[in-house]
Protein backbone atom coordinates (compact mmCIF):
# COMPACT_ATOMS: atom_id res chain seq x y z
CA UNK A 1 42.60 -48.15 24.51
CA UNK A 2 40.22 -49.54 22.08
CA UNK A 3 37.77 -47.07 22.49
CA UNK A 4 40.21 -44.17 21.11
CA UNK A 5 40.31 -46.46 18.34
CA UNK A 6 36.54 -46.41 17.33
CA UNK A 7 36.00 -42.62 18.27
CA UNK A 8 38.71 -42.02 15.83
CA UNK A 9 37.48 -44.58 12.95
CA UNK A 10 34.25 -42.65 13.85
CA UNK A 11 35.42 -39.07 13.42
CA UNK A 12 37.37 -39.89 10.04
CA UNK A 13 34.15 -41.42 8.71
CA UNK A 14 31.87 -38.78 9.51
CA UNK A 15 34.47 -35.99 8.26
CA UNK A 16 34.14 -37.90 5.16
CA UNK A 17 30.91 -37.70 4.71
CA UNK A 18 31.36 -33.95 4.91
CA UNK A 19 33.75 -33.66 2.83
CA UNK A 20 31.27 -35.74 0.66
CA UNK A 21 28.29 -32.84 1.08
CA UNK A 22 30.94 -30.32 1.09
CA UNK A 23 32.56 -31.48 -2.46
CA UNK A 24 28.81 -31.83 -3.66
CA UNK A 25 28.32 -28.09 -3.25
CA UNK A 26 30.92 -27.10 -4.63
CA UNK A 27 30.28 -29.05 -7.88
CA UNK A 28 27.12 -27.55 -8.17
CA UNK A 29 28.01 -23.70 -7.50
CA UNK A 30 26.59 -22.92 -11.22
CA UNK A 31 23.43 -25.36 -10.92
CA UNK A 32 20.74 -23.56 -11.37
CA UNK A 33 17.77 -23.52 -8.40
CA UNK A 34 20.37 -26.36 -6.24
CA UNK A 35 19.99 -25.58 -2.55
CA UNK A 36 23.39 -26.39 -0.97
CA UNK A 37 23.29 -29.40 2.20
CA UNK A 38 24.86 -28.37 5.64
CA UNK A 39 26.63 -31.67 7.92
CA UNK A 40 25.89 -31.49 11.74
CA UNK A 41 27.58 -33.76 13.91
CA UNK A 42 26.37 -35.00 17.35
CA UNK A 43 28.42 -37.02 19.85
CA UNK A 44 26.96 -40.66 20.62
CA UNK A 45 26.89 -43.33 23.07
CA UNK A 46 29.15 -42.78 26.56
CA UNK A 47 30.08 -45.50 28.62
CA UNK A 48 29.59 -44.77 32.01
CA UNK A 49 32.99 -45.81 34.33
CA UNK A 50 31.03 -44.46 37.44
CA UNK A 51 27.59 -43.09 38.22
CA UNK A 52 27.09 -39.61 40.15
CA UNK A 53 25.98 -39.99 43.86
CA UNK A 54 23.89 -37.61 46.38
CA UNK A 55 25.35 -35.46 48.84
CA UNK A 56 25.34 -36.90 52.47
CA UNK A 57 25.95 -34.84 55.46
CA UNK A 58 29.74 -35.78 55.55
CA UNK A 59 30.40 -35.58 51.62
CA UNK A 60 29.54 -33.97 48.48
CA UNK A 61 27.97 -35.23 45.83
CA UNK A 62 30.05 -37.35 42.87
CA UNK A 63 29.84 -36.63 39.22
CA UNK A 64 29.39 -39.05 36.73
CA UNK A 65 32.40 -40.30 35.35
CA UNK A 66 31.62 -41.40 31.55
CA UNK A 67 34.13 -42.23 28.44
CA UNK A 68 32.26 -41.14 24.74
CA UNK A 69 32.81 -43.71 22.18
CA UNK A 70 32.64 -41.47 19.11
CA UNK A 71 30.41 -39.01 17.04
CA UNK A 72 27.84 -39.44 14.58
CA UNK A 73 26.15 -37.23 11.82
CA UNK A 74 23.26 -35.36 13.66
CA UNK A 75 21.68 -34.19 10.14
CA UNK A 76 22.38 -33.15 6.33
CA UNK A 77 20.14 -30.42 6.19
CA UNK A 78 19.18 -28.51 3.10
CA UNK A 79 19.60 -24.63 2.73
CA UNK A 80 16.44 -23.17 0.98
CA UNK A 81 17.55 -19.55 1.68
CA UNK A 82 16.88 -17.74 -1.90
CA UNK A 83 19.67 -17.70 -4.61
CA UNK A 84 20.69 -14.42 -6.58
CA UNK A 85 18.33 -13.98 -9.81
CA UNK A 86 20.29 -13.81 -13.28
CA UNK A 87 18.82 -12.24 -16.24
CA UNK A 88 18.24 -14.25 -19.45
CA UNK A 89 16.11 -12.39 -21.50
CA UNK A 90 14.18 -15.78 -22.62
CA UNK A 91 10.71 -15.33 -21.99
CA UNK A 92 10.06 -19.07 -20.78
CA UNK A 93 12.88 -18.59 -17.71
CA UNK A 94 11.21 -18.44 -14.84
CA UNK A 95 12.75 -17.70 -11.29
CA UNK A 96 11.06 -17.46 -8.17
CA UNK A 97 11.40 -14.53 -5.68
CA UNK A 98 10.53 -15.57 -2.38
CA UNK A 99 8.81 -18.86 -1.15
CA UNK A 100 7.55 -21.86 -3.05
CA UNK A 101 8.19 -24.11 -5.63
CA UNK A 102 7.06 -25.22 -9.57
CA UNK A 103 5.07 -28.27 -10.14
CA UNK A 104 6.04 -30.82 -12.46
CA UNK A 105 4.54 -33.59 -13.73
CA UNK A 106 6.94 -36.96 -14.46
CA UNK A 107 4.05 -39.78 -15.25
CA UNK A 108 2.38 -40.58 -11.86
CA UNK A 109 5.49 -38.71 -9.85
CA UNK A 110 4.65 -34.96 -9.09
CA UNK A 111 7.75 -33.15 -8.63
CA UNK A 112 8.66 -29.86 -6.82
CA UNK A 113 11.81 -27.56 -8.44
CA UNK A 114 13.09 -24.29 -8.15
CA UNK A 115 15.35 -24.46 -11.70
CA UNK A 116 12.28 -22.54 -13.53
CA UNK A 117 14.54 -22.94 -17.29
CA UNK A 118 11.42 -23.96 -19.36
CA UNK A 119 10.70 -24.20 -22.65
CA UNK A 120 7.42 -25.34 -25.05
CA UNK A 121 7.93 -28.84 -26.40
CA UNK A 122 5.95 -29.38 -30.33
CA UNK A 123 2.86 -30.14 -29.53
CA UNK A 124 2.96 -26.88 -27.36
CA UNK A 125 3.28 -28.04 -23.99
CA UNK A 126 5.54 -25.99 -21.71
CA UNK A 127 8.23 -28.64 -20.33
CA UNK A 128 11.88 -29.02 -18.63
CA UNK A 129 13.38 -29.47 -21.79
CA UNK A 130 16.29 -30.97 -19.99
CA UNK A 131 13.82 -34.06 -18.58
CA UNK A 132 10.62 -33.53 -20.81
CA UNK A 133 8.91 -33.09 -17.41
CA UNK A 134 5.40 -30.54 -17.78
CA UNK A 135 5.20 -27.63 -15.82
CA UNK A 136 1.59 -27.59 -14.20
CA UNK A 137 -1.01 -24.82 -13.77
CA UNK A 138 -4.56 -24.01 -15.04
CA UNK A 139 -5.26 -23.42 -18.86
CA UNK A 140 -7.99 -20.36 -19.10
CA UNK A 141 -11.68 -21.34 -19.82
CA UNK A 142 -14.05 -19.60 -22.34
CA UNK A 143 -17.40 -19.18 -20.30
CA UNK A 144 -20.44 -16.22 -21.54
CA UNK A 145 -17.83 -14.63 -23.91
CA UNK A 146 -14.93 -14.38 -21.06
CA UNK A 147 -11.90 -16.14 -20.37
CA UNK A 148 -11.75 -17.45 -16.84
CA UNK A 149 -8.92 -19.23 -14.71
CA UNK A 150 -10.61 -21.17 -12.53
CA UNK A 151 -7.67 -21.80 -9.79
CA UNK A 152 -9.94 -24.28 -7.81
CA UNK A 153 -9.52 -26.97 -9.90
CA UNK A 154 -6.72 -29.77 -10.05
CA UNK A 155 -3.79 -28.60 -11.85
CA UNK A 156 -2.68 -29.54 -15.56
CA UNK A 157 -0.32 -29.26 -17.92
CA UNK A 158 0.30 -25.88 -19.53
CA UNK A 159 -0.53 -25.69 -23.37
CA UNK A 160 0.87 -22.92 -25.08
CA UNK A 161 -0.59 -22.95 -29.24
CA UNK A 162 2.21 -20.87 -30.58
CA UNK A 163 0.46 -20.18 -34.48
CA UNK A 164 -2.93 -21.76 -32.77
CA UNK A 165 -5.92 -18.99 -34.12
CA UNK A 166 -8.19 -16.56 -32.51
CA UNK A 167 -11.14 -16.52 -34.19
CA UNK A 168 -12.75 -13.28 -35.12
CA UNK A 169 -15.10 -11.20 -33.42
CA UNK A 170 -17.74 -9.02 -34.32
CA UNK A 171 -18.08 -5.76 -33.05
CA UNK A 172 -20.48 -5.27 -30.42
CA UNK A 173 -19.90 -2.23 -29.13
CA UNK A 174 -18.16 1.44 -30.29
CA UNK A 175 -17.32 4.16 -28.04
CA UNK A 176 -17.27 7.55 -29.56
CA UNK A 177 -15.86 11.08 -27.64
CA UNK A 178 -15.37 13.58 -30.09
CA UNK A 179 -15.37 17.27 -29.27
CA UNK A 180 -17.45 20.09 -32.36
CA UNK A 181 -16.27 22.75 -32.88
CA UNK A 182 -19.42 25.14 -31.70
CA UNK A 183 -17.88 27.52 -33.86
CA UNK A 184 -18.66 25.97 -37.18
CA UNK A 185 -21.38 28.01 -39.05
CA UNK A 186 -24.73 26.43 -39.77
CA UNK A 187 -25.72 25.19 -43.11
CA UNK A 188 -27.35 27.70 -45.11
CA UNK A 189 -30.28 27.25 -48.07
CA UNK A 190 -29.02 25.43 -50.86
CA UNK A 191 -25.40 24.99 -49.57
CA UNK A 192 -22.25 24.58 -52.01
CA UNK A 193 -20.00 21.70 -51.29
CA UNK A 194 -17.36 24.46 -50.37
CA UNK A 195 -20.02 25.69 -47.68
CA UNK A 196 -21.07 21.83 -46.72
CA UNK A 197 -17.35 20.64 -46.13
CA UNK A 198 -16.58 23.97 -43.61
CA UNK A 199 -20.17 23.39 -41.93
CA UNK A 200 -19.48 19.39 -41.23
CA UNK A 201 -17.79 17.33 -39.19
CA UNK A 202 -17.14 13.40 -40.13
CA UNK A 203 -15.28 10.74 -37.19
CA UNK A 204 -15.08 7.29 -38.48
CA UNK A 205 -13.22 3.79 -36.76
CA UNK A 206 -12.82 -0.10 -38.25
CA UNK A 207 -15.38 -2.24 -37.44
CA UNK A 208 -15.63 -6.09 -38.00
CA UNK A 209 -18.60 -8.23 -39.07
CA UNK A 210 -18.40 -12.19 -37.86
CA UNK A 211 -16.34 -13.15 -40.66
CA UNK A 212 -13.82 -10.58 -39.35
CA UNK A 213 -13.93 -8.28 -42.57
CA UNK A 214 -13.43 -4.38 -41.81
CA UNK A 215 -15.80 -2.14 -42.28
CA UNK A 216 -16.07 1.45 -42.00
CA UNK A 217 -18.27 2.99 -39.44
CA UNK A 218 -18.73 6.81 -39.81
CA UNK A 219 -20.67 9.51 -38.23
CA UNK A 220 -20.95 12.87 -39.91
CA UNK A 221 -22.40 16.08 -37.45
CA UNK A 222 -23.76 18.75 -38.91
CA UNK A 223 -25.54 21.71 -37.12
CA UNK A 224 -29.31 22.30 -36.96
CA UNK A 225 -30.14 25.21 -38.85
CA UNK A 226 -31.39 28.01 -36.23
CA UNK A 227 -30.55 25.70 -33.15
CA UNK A 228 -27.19 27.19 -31.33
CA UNK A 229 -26.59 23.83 -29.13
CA UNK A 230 -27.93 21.12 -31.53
CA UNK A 231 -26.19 18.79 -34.01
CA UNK A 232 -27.75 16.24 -36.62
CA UNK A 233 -25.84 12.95 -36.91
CA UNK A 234 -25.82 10.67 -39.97
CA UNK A 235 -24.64 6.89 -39.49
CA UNK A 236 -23.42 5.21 -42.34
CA UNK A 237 -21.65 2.15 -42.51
CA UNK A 238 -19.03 1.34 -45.53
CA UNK A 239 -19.94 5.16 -46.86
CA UNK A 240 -18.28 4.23 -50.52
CA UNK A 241 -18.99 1.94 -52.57
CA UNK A 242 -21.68 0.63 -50.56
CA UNK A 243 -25.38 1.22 -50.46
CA UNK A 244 -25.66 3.35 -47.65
CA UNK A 245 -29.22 2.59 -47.09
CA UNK A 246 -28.02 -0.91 -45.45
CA UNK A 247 -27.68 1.36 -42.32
CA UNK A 248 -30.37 1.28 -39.55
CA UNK A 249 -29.93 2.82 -36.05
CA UNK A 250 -32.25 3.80 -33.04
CA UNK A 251 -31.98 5.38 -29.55
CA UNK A 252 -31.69 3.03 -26.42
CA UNK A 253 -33.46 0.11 -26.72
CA UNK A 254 -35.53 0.90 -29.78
CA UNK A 255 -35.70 -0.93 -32.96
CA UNK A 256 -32.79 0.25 -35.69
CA UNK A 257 -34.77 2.60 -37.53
CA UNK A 258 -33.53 2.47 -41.32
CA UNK A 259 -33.14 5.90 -43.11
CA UNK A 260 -31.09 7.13 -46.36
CA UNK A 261 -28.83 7.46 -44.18
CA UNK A 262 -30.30 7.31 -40.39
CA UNK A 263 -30.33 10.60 -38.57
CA UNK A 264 -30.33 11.29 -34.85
CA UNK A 265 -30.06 14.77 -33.25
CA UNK A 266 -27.80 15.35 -30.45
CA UNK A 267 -28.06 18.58 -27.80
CA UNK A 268 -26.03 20.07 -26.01
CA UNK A 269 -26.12 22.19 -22.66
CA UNK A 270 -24.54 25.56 -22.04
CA UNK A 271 -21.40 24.12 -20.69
CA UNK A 272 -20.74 22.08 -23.21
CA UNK A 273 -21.58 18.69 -22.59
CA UNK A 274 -24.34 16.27 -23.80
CA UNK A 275 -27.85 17.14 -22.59
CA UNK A 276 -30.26 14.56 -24.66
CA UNK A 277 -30.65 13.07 -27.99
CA UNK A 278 -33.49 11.77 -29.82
CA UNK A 279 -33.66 9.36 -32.83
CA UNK A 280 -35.71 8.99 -36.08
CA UNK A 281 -38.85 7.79 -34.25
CA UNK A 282 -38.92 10.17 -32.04
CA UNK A 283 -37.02 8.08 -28.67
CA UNK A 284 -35.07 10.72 -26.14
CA UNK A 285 -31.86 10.52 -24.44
CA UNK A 286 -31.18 6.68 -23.32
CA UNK A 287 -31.22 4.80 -20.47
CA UNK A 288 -29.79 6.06 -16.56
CA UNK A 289 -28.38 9.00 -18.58
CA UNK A 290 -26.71 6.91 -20.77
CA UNK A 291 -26.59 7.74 -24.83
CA UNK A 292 -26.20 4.68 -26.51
CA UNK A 293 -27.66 4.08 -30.44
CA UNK A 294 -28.13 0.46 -31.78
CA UNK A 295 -26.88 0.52 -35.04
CA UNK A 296 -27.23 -2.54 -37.15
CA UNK A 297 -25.63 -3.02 -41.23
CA UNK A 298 -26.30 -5.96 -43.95
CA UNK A 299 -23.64 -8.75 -43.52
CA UNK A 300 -23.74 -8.84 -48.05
CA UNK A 301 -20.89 -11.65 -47.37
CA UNK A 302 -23.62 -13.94 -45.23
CA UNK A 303 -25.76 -16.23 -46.54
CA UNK A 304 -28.70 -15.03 -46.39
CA UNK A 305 -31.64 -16.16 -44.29
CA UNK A 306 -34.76 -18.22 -45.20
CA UNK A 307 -36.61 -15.37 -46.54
CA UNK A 308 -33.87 -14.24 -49.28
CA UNK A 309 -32.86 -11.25 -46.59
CA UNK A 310 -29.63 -10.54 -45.77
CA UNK A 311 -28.21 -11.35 -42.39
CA UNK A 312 -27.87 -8.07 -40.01
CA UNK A 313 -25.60 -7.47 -37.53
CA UNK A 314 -26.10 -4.70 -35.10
CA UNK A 315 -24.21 -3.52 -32.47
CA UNK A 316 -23.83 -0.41 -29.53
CA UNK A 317 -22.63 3.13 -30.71
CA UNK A 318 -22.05 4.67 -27.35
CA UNK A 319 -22.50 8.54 -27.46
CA UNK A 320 -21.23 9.09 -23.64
CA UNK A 321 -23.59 9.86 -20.52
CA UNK A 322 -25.35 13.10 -19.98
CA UNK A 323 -23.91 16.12 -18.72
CA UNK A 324 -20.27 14.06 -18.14
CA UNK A 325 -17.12 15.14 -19.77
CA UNK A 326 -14.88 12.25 -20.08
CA UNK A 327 -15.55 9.56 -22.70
CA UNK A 328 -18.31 11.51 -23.78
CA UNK A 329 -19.15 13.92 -27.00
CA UNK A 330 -19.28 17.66 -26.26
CA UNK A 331 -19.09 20.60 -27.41
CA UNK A 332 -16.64 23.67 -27.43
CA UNK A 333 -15.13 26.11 -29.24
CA UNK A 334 -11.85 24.15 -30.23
CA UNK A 335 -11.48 22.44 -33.52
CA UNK A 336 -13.12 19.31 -33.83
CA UNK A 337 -11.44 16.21 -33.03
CA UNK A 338 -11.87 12.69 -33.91
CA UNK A 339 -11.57 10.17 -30.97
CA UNK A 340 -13.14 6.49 -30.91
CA UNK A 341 -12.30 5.41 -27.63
CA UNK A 342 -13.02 1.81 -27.59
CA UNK A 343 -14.23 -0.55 -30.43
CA UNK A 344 -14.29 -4.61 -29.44
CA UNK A 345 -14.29 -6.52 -32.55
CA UNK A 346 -10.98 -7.78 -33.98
CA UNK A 347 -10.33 -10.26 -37.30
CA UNK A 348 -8.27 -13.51 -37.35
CA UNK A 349 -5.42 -13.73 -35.62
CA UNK A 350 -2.40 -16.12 -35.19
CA UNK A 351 -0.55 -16.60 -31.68
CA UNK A 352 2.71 -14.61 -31.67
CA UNK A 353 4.45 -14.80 -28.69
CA UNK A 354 3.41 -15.14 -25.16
CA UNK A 355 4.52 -12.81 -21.94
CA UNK A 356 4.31 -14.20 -18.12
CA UNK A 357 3.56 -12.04 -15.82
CA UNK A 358 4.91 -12.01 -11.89
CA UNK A 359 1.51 -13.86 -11.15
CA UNK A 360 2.37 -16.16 -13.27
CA UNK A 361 -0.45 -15.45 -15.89
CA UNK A 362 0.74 -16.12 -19.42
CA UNK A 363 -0.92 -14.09 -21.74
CA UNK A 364 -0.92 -14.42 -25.69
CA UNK A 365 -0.06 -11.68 -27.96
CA UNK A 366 -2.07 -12.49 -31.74
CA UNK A 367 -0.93 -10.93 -35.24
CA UNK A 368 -4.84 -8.83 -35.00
CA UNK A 369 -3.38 -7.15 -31.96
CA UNK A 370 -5.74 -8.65 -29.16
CA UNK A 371 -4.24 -10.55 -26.29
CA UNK A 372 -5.73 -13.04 -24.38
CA UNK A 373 -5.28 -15.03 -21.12
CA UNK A 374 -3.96 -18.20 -21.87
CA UNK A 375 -3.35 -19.96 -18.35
CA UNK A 376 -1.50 -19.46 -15.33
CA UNK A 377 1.75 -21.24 -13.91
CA UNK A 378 1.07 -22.87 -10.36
CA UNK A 379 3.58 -22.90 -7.30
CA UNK A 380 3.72 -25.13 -4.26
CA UNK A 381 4.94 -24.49 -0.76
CA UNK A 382 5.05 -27.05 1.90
CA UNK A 383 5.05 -26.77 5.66
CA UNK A 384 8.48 -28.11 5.81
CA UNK A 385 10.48 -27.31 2.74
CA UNK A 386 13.76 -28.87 4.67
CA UNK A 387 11.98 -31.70 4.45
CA UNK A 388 11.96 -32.38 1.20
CA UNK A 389 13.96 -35.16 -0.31
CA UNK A 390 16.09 -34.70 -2.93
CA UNK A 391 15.26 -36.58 -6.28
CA UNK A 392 18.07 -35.57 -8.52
CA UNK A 393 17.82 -33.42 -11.75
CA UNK A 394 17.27 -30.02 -9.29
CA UNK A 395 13.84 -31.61 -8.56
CA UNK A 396 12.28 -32.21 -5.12
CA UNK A 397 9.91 -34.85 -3.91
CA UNK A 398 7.20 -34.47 -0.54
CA UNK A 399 8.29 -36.46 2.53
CA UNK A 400 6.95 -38.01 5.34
CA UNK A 401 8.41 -35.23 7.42
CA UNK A 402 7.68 -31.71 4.42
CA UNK A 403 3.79 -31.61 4.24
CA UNK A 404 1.02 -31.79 2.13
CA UNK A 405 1.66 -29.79 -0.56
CA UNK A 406 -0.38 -26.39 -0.94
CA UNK A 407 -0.50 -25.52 -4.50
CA UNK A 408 -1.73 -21.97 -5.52
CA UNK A 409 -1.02 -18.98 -7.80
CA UNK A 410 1.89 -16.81 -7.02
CA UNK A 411 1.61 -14.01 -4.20
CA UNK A 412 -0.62 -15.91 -2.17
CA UNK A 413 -0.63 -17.93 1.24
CA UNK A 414 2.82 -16.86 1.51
CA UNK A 415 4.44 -18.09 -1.93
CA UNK A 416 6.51 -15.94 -3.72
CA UNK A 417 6.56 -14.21 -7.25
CA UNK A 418 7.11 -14.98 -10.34
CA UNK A 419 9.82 -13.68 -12.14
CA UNK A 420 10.20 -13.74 -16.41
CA UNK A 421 13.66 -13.49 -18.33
CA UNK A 422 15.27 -14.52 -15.33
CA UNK A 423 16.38 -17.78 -13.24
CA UNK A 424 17.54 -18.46 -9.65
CA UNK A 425 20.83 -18.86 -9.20
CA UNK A 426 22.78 -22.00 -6.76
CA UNK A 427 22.77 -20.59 -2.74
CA UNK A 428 26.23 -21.69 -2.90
CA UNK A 429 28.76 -19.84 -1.22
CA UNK A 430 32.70 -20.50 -2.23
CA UNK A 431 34.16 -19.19 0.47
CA UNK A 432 31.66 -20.83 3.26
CA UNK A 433 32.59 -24.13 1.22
CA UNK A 434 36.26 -23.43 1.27
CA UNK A 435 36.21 -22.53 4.97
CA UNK A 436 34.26 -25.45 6.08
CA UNK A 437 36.72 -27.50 3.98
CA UNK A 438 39.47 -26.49 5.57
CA UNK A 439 37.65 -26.85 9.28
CA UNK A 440 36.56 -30.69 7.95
CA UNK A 441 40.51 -31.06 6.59
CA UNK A 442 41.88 -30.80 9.72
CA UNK A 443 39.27 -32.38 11.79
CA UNK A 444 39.75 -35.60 9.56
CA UNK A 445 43.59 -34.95 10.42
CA UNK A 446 43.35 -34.38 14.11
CA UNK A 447 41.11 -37.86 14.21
CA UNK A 448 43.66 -39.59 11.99
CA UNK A 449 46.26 -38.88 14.66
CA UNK A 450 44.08 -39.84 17.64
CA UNK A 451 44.41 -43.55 15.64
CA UNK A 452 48.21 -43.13 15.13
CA UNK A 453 48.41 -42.36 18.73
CA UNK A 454 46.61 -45.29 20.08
CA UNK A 455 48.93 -47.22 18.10
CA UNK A 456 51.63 -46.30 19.28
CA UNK A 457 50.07 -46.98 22.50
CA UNK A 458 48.94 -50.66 21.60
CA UNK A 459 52.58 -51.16 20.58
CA UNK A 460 54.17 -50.45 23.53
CA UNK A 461 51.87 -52.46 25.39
CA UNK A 462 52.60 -55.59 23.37
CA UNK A 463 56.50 -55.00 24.12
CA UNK A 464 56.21 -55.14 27.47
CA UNK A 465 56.99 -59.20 27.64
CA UNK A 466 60.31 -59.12 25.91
């Protein structure tokens, strides 16, 4: 009789503790990244009235005869299937699409979440603004001129210098891919400027010294006189109100070769495209096919060096390879066009905003239009994600029971994407909750009356003396 009594104290306390997870769902439906627990219940100790017994030759064998004494909670697992993605727009919402989890730094305390609604705190550090807990990654690393993310190290907290500068860069390097016009006449004998304007053809692109000042970099072709596939080019750098003898260039690795202003000579094959070119001193063509003309100008806003001359700064006018089309000058009969494919040097710049890609790469947008990599959000994924403890504000701590953590970029050894503007919805479903509340409802019922009954039972049995 007493037994009924403890299986039923058993079932109503275990149904509570459903109802406990089940009410705990339910109050975080609209929690962003929660992963919603699941109850299982397992029945527990039996008490055994007889033991089972072998067949002979004149009997069967006996089942056990055994009496449970309740039921117990098996597990409170948690759900990590994926929850629905909801646009934001904000740049610094992150959601995850797939496996894996961010990294945050409390202190000592590394902590795991999927609730990706980030912001950057003053001193530019990208944080849970609702904990002040920093999102870790890799920052990018200037090494020879590039910007590296070296993935292999530790991780670290994410700096983000919104208004932080980008220094200026001289050029190094101008791509030029122009098309002449093979039918413009050739200069005559003591041309008029009428005659020199229809007989010429100037391209010209921004370039920047070290201090990031602009300068203008122009190239004016004119045909050879009594040549049908040949063109002079003049260089000049800052071609008004500057003296335009400050211009030196030379073929391939040669010297700049100053002139008034230089002049090169580029030919051309029957099909149009570049055959050679040769410089003032005489060099031809450049390197593996390759046209390229050192050009180098007086920095007048440098000081200047020990002996009173002014600093020079030279970099790569590249004319396009030899008998290619694309990226290269040629020649046809269409009108002339001006095209500078490529120029690297940029002034000052201030940090504008910042994009994250679905790598997780955040990349900075300055006011001088370059962009640069900045760093690169990190995500962990764990052998056992279920068995991850909970640790309260949507955050996850490692277990004795999840794993090591293995903490990578995005799209890699199974972790999922990263995904801007947007954050992961709770996995909670309403009408699962409501269903398995009305299942745990009457379960806690159907117990309570199991203890009612036994009651009754008890009662009678201590009537039986009157």
């Amino acid at each position: 009789m007493m037994r009924s009594l403890f299986s039923g104290v058993s079932g109503l306390q275990n149904h509570q503790t459903r109802m406990d997870v089940i009410g705990n769902n339910i109050a975080n439906i609209n929690t962003t990244g929660f992963k919603r627990n699941r109850v299982n219940f397992q029945d527990i100790l039996y008490q055994q009235l007889q033991g089972a017994a072998h067949p002979t030759e004149d009997l069967g064998g006996v089942n056990p005869k055994e009496v449970g004494l309740g039921m117990s909670v098996a597990s409170i697992d948690t759900i990590h299937i994926q929850g629905s993605l909801q646009t934001t727009g904000v740049g610094t919402d992150l959601a995850i699409s797939g496996t894996g989890f961010f990294v945050l730094q409390d202190g000592d305390k590394t902590m795991y979440t999927r609730a990706g609604a980030f912001s950057v705190d003053e001193d530019g550090l990208m944080v849970n603004p609702a904990n002040g807990m920093r999102v870790q990654g890799w920052m990018a690393r200037e090494a020879a001129g590039e910007t590296l993310l070296d993935i292999s190290r530790q991780v670290e907290n994410l700096i983000i210098p919104v208004g932080g500068k980008d220094s200026a860069r001289a050029t190094t390097s101008v791509n030029f891919a122009c098309n002449l016009d093979k039918r413009i006449p050739e200069l005559p004998e003591n041309p008029t400027e009428a005659q020199i304007n229809r007989s010429t053809w100037k391209t010209a692109i921004n370039i920047y010294d070290s201090f990031g000042k602009e300068h203008i970099l122009q190239v004016e072709f004119s045909r050879v006189p009594g040549q049908n596939n040949s063109w002079n080019a003049a260089v000049v750098v800052d071609p008004e109100g500057a003296d335009p003898t400050n211009t030196a260039a030379g073929l391939g690795d040669a010297a700049p070769v100053p002139g008034d202003p230089p002049v090169f000579t580029l030919n051309f094959s029957n099909d149009g495209t570049l055959l050679s070119a040769e410089d003032a001193a005489g060099n031809v063509s450049g390197p593996a096919g390759q046209v390229l003309m050192n050009v180098a100008f007086d920095v007048l806003e440098a000081t200047p060096g020990e002996d009173g001359a002014p600093v020079r700064q030279q970099f790569t006018l590249d004319l396009g390879a030899v008998g290619e089309l694309t990226n290269s000058i040629t020649q046809y009969s269409m009108t002339s066009s001006t095209k500078a494919v490529i120029q690297d040097g940029y002034t000052m710049g201030y940090l504008d905003s910042f994009k994250i890609d679905q790598s997780g790469i955040i990349t900075g947008v300055f006011s001088n239009g370059n962009t640069r990599t900045l760093a690169q959000v990190a995500l962990a994924s764990f052998p056992n994600q279920g068995g991850l403890e909970k640790a309260g504000d949507s955050n996850f701590v490692a277990s004795n029971n999840s794993g090591t953590a293995n903490i990578g970029p995005s799209g890699v050894a199974g972790k999922g994407k990263i995904v801007s503007g947007a954050l992961e919805m709770s996995n909670v479903d309403m009408a699962e909750q409501f269903t398995d509340m009305i299942v745990t409802q009457r379960g806690f019922q159907a117990n309570s009356r199991t203890i009612q009954t036994a009651d009754q039972l008890l009662q009678e049995l201590l009537t039986l003396k009157r």
